[in-house]
N, C-alpha and C. Protein backbone atom coordinates (compact mmCIF):
# COMPACT_ATOMS: atom_id res chain seq x y z
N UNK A 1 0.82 -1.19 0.00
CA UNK A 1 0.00 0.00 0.00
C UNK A 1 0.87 1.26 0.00
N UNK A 2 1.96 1.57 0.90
CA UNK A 2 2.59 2.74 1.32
C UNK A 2 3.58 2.71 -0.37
N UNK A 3 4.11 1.73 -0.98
CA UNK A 3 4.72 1.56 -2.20
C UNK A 3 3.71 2.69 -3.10
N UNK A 4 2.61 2.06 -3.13
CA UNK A 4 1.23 2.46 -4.26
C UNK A 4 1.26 4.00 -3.84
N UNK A 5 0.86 4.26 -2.71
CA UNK A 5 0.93 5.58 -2.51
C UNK A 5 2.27 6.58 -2.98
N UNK A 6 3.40 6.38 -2.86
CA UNK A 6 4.66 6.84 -3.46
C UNK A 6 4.99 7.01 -4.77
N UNK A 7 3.94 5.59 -5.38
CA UNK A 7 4.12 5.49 -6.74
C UNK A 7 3.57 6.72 -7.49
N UNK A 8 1.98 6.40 -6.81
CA UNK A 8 0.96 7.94 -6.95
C UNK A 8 1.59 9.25 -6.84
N UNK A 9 2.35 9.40 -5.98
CA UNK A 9 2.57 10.98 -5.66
C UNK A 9 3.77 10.81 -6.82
N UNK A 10 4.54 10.32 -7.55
CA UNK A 10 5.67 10.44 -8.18
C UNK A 10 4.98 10.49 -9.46
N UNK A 11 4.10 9.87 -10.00
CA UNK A 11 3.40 10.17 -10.99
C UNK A 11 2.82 11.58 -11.35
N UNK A 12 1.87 11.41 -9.95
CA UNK A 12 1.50 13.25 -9.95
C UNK A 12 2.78 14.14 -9.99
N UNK A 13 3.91 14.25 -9.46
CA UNK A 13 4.73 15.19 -9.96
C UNK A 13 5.54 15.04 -10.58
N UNK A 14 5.60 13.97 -11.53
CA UNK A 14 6.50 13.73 -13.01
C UNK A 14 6.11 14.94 -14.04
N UNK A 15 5.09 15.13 -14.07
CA UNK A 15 4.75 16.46 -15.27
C UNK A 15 5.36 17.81 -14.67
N UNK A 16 5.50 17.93 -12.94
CA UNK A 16 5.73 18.73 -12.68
C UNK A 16 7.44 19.69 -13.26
N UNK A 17 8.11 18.34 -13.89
CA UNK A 17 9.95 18.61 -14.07
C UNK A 17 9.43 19.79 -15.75
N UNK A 18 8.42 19.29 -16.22
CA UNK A 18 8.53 19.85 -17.43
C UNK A 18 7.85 21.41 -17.30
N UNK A 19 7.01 21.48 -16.18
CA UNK A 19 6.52 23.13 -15.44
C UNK A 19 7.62 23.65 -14.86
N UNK A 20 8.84 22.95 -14.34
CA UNK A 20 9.73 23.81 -13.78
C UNK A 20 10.79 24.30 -14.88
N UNK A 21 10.72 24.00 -16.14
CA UNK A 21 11.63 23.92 -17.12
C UNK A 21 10.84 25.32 -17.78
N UNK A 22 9.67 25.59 -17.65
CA UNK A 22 9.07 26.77 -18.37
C UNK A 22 8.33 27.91 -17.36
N UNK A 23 9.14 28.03 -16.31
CA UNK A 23 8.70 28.47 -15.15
C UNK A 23 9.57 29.81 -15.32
N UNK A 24 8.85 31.21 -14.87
CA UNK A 24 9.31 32.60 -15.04
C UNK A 24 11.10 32.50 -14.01
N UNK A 25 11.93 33.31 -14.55
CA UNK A 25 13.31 33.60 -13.65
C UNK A 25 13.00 34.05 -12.39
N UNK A 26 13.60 33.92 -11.12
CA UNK A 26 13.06 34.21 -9.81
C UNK A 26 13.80 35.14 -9.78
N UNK A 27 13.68 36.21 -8.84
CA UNK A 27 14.21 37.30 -8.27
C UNK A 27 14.64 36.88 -7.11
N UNK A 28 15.46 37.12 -6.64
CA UNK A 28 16.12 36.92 -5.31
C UNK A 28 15.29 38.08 -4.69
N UNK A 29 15.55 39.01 -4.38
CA UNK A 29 15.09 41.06 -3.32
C UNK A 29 13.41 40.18 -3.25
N UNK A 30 13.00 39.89 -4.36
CA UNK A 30 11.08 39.26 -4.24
C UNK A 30 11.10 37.96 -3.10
N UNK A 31 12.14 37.55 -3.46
CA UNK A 31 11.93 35.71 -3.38
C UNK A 31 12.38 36.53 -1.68
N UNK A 32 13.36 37.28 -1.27
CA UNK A 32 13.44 37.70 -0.05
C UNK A 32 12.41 37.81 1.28
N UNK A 33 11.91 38.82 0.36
CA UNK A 33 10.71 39.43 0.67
C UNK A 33 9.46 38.77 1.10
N UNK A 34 9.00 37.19 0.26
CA UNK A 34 8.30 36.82 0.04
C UNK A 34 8.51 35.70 1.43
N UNK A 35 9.78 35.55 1.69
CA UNK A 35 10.22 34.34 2.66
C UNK A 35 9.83 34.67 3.98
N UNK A 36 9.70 36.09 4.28
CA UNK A 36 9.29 36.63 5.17
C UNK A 36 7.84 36.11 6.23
N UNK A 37 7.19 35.58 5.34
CA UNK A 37 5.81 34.23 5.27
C UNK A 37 6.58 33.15 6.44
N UNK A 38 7.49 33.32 5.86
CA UNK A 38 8.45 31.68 6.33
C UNK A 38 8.92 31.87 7.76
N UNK A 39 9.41 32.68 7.53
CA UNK A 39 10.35 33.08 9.05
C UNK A 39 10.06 32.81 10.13
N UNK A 40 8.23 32.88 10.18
CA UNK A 40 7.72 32.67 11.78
C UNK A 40 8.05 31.02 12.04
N UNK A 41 8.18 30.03 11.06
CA UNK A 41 8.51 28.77 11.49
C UNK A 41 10.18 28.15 11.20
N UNK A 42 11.03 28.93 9.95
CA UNK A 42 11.82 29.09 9.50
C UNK A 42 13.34 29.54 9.32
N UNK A 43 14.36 29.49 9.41
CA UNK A 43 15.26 30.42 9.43
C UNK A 43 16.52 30.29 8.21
N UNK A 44 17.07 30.90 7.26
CA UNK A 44 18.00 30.78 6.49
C UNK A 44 19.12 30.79 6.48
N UNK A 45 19.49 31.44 7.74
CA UNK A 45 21.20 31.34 7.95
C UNK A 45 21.89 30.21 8.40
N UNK A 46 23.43 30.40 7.79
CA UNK A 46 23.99 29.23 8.10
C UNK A 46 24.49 29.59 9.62
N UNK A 47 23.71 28.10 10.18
CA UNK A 47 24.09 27.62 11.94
C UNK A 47 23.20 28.41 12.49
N UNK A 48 22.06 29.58 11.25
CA UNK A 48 20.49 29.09 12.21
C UNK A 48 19.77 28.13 12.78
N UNK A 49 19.33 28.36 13.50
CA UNK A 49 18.29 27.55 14.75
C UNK A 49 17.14 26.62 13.95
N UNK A 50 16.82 25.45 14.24
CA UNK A 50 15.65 25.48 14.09
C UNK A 50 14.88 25.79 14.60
N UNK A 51 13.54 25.65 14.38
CA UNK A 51 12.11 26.15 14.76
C UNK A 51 11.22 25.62 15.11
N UNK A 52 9.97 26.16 14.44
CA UNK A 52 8.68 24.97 14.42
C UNK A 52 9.11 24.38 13.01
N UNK A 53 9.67 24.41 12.11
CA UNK A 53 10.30 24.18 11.03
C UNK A 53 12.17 23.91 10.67
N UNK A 54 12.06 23.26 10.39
CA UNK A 54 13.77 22.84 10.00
C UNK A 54 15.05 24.47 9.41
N UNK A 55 15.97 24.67 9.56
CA UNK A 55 16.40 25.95 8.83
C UNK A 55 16.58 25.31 7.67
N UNK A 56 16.79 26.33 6.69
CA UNK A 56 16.33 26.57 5.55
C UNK A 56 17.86 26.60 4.58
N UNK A 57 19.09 26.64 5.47
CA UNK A 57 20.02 27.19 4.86
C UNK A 57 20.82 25.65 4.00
N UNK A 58 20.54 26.27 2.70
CA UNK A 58 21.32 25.05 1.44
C UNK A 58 20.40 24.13 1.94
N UNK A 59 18.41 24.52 1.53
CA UNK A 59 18.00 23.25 1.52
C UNK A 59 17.85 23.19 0.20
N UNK A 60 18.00 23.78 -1.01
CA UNK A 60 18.19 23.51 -2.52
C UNK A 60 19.29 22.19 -2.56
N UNK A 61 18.80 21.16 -3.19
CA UNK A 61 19.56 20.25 -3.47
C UNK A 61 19.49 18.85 -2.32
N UNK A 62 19.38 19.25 -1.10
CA UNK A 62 19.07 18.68 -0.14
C UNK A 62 18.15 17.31 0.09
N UNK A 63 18.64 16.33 0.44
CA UNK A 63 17.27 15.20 0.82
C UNK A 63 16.66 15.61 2.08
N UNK A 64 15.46 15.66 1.75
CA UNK A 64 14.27 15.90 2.81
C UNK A 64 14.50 15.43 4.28
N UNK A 65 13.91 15.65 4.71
CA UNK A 65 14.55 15.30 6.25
C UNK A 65 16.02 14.95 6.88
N UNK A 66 16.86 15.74 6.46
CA UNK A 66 17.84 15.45 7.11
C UNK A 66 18.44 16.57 7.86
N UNK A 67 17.98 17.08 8.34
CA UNK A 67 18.59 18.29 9.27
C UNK A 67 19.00 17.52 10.61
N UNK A 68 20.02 17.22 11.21
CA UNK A 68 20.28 16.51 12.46
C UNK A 68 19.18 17.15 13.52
N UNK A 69 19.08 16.23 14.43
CA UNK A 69 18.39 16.61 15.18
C UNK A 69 16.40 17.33 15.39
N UNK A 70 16.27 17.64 13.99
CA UNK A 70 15.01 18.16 13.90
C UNK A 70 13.97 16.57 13.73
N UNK A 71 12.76 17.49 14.86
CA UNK A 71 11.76 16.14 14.87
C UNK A 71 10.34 16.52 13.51
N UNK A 72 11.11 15.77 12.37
CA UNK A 72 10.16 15.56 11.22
C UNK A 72 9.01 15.00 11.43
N UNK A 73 7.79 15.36 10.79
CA UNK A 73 6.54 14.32 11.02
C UNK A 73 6.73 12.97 10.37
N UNK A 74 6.01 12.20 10.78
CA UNK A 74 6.26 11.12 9.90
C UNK A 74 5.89 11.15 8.53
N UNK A 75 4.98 11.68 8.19
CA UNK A 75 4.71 11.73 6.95
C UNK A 75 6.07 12.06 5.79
N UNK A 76 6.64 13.16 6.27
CA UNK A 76 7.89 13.69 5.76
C UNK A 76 8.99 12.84 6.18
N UNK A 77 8.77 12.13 6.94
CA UNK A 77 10.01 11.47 7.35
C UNK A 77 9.68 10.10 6.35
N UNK A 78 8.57 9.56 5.60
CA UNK A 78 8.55 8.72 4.81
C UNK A 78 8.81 8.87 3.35
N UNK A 79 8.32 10.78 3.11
CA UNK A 79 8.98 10.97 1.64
C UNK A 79 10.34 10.92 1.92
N UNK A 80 10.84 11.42 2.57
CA UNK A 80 12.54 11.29 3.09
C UNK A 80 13.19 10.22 2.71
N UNK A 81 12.40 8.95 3.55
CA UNK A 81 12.84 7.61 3.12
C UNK A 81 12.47 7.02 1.54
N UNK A 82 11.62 7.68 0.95
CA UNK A 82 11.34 7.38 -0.82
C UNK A 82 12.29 8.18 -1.38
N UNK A 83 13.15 9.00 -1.05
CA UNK A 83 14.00 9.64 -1.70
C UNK A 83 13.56 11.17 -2.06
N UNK A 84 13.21 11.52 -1.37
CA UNK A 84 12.48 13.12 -2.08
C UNK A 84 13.81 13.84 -1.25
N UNK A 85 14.08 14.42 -2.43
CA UNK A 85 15.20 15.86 -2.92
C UNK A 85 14.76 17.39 -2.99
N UNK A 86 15.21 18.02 -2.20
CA UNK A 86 14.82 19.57 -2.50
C UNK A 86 15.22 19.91 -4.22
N UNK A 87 14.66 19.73 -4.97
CA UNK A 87 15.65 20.33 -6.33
C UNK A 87 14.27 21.27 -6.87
N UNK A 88 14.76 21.75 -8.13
CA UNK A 88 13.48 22.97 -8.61
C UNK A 88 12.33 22.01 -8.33
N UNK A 89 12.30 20.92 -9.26
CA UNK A 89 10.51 20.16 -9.29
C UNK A 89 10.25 20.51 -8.15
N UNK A 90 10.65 19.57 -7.12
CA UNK A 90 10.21 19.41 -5.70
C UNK A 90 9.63 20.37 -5.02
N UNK A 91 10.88 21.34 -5.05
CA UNK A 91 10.25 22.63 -4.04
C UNK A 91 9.26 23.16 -4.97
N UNK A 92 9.24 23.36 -6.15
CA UNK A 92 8.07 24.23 -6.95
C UNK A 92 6.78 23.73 -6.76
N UNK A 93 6.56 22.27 -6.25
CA UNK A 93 5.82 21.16 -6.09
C UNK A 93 4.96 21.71 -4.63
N UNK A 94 6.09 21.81 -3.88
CA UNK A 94 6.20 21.85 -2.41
C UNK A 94 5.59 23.22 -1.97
N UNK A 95 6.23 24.20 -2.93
CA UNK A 95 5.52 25.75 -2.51
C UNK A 95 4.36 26.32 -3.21
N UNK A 96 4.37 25.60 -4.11
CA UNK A 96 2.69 25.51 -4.68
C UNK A 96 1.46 24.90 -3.99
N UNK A 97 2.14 23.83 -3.29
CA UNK A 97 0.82 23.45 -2.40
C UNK A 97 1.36 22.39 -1.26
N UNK A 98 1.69 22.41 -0.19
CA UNK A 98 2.77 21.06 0.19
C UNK A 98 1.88 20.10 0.73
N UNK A 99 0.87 19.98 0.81
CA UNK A 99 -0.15 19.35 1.29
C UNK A 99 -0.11 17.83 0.06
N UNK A 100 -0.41 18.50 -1.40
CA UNK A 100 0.16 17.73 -2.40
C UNK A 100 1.03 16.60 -2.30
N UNK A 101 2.35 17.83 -1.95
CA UNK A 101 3.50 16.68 -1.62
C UNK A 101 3.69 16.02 -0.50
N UNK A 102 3.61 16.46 0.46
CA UNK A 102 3.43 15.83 1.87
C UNK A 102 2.32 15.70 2.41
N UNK A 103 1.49 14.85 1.85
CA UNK A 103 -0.36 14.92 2.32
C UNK A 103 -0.10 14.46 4.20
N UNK A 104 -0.91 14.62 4.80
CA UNK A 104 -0.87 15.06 6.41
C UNK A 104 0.33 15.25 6.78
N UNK A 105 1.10 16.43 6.38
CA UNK A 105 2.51 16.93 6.51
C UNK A 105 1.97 18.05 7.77
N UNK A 106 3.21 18.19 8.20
CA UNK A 106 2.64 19.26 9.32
C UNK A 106 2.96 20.77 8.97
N UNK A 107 3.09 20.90 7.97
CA UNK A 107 3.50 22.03 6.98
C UNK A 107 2.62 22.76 6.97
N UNK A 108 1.81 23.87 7.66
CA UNK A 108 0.62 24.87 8.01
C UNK A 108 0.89 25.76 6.41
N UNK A 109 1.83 26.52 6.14
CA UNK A 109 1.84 27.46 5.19
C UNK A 109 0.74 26.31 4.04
N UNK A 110 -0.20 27.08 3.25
CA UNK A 110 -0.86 26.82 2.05
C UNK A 110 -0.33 26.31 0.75
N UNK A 111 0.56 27.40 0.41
CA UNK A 111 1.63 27.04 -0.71
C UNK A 111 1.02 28.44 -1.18
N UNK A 112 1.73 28.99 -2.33
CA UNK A 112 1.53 30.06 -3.17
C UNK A 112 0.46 29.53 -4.66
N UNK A 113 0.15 28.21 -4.57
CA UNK A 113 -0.59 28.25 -5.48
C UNK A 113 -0.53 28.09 -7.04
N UNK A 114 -1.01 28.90 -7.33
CA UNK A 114 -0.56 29.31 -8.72
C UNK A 114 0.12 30.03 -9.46
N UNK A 115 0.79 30.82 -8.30
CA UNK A 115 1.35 31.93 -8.82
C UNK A 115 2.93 31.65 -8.88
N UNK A 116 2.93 31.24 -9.86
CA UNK A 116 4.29 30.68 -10.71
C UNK A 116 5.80 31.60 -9.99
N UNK A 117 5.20 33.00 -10.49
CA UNK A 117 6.45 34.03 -10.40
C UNK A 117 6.96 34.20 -8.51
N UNK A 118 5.93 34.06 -7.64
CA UNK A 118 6.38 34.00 -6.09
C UNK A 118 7.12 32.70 -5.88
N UNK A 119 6.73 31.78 -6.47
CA UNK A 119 7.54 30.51 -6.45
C UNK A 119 9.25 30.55 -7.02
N UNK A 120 9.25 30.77 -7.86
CA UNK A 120 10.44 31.10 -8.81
C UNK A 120 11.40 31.87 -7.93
N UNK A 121 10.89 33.41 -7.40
CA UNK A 121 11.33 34.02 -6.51
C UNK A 121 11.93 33.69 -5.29
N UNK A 122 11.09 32.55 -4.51
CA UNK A 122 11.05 32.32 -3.33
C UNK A 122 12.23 30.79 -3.37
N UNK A 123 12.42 30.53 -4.74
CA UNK A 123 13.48 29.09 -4.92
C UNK A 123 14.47 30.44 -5.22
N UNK A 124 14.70 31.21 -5.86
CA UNK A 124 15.57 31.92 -6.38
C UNK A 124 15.93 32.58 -4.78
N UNK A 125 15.56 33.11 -4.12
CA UNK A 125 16.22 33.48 -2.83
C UNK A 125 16.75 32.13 -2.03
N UNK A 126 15.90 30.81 -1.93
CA UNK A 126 16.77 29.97 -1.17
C UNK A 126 18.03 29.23 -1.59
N UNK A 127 18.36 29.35 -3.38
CA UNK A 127 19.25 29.03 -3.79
C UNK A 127 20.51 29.71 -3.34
N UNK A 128 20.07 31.03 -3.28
CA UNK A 128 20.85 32.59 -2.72
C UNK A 128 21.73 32.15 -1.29
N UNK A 129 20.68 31.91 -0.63
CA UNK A 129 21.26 31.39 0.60
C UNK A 129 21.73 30.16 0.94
N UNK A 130 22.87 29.88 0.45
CA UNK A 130 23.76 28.36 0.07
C UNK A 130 23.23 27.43 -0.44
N UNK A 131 22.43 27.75 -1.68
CA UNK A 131 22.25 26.93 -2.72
C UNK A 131 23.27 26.89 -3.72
N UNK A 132 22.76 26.00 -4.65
CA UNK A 132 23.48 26.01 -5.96
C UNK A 132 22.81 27.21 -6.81
């Protein structure tokens, strides 16, 4: 069953690699700005704290749950174990709606939705901050 379910969610965001390939350039100063949302659970600096949320710093590229010490839900702690990667798909996946990607994730923020260009922005600032 938990296989089937993984299979499902990888299906649903296989189309997603070809939306991140035609997805607007992010602004970093926006994508800044926009993270600001984030912060109350969040933090970006390197040998920031965690939170109610994991820090944020060089999670571009990153496998999901691995921040030492932070207590992941399980839900996230099982995409973790399927292999889920912070890379563009993912997070574009993830900040569009994370409920999607992490269905009973404990992830409160909504996601941005549809709005392509806050997304772009908001990967384009976390790349900023020790990404690739």
């Amino acid at each position: 069953m938990r296989s089937m379910m993984f299979a499902a969610v990888f299906v649903a965001l296989s189309p997603l690699a070809a939306v991140a390939q035609d997805a607007p350039a992010g602004v970093v100063e926006n994508g800044q700005r926009l993270f600001n949302q984030c912060r109350v659970c969040h933090t970006p600096n390197e040998g920031g704290r965690n939170g109610v949320g994991p820090n944020l710093y060089r999670v571009y590229g990153r496998p999901a749950g691995s921040i030492e010490g932070f207590r992941y839900s399980a839900p996230m702690r099982e995409r973790a174990t399927a292999g889920l990667v912070w890379n563009e798909a993912n997070l574009r996946a993830y900040l569009a709606d994370p409920k999607a990607v992490v269905p009973a994730g404990s992830m409160s923020f909504p996601g941005f939705k549809e709005n392509a260009q806050n997304i772009s922005d908001v990967i384009a600032y976390l790349r900023s901050v020790g990404g690739q």
